[in-house]
Protein backbone atom coordinates (compact mmCIF):
# COMPACT_ATOMS: atom_id res chain seq x y z
CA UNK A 1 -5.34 5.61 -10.20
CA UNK A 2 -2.06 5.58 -8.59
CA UNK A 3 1.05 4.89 -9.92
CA UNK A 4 2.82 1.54 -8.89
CA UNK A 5 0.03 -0.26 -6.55
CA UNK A 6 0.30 -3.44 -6.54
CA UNK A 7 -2.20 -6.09 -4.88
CA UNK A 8 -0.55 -9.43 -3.49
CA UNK A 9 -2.35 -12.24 -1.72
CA UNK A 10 -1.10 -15.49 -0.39
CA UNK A 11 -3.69 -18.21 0.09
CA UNK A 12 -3.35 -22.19 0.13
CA UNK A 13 -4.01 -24.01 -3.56
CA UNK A 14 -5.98 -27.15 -1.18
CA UNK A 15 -7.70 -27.38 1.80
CA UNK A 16 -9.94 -29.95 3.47
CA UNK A 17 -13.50 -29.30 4.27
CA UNK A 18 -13.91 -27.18 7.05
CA UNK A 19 -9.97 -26.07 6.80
CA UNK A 20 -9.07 -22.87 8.70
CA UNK A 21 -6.89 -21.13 6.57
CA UNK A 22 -4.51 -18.82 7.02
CA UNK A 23 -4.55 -15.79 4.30
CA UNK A 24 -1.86 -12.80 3.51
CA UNK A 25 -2.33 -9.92 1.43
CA UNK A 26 -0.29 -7.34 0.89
CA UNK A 27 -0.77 -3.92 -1.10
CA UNK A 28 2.02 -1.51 -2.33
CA UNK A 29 0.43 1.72 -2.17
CA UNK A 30 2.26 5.07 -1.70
CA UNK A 31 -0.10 6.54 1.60
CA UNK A 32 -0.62 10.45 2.03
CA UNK A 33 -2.08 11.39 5.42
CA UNK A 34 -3.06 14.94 3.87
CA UNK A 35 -0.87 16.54 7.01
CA UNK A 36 2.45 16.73 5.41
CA UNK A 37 3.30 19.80 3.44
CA UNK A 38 5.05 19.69 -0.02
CA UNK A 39 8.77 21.06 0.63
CA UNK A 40 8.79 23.62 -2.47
CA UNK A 41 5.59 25.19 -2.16
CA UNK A 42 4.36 24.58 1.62
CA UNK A 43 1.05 23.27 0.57
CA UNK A 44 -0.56 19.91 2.13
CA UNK A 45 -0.30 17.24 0.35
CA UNK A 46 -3.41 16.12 -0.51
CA UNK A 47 -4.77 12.89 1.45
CA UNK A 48 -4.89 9.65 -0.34
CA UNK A 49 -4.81 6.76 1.36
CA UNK A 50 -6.33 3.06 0.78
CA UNK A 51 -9.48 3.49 3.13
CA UNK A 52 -11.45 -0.09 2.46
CA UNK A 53 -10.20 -3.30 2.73
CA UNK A 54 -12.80 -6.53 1.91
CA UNK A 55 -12.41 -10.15 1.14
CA UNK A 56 -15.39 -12.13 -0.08
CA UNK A 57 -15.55 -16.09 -0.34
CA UNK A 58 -18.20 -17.52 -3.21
CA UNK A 59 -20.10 -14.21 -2.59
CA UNK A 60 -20.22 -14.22 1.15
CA UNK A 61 -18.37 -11.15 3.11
CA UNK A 62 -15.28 -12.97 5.02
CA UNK A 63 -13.48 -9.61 6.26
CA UNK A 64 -14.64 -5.58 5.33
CA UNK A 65 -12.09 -3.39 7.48
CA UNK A 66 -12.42 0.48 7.33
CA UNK A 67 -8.96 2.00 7.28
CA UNK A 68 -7.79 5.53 8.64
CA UNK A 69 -4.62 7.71 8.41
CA UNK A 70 -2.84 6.25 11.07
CA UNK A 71 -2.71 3.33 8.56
CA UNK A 72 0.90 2.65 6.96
CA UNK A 73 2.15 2.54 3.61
CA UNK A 74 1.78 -0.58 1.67
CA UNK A 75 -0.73 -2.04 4.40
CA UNK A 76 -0.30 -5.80 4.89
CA UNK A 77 -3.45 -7.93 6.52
CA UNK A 78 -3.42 -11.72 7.82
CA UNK A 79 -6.27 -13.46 8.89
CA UNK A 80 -7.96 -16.62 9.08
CA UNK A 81 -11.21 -17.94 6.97
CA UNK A 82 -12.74 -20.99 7.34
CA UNK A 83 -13.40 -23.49 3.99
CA UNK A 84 -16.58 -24.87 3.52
CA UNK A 85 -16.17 -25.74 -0.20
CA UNK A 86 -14.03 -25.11 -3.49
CA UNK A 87 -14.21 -21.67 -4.82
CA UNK A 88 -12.63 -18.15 -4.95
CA UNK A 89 -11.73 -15.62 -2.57
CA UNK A 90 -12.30 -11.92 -4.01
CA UNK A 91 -10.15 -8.82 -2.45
CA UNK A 92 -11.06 -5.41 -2.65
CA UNK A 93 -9.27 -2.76 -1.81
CA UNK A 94 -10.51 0.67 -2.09
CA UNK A 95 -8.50 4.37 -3.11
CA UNK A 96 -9.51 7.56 -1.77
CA UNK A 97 -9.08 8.86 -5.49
CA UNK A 98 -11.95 6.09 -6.18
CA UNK A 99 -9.48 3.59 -7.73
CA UNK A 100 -10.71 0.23 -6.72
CA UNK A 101 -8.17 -2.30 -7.13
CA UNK A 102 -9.15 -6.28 -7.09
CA UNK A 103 -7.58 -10.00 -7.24
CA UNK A 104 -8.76 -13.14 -6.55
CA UNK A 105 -7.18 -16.59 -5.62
CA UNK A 106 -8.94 -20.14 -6.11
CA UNK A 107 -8.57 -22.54 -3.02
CA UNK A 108 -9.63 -26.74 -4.17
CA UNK A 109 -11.50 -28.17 -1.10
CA UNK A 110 -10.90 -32.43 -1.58
């Protein structure tokens, strides 16, 4: 597991039936393309890189994004989702060293 990563996600407490809402996540993650070379010994840094994003609502797949090297350091998503009903919104984001690393947030539909 990396050192310091850090999931964040920013998504509304309430929400009417039907809602749109908008959701922010944010992971601080230290990225390694696997092209830069360590300064005292030449060598490549190995690559290591978040490579799987997902977000699941009660269960049901909302967003599943596949992620490359061109992707930055501490990669940042928005998106939209609509809100049929109270529950939970799951996020997944997965480590090329296998580290997964998870969260959730609760939304209240009234």
């Amino acid at each position: 597991m990396a050192k310091g990563v850090k999931p964040r996600v920013k998504v509304p407490k309430k929400a009417a039936a039907g809602d749109v809402v908008t959701i922010k996540t944010l992971i601080s993650h230290k990225m390694e393309s696997g092209r830069r070379k360590d300064k005292k010994t030449g060598e490549l840094i190995p690559r290591n890189i978040i490579n799987r994003f997902t977000c699941d609502f009660n269960g049901q797949n909302v967003i599943d994004v596949d992620l490359g090297t061109a992707i930055s350091t501490n990669p940042y998503f928005e998106f939209e989702a609509k809100v049929p009903e109270t529950g939970e919104f799951k996020f997944t984001w997965y480590d090329d060293d296998g580290s997964v690393y998870e969260t959730s947030k609760k939304i209240t539909v009234s």
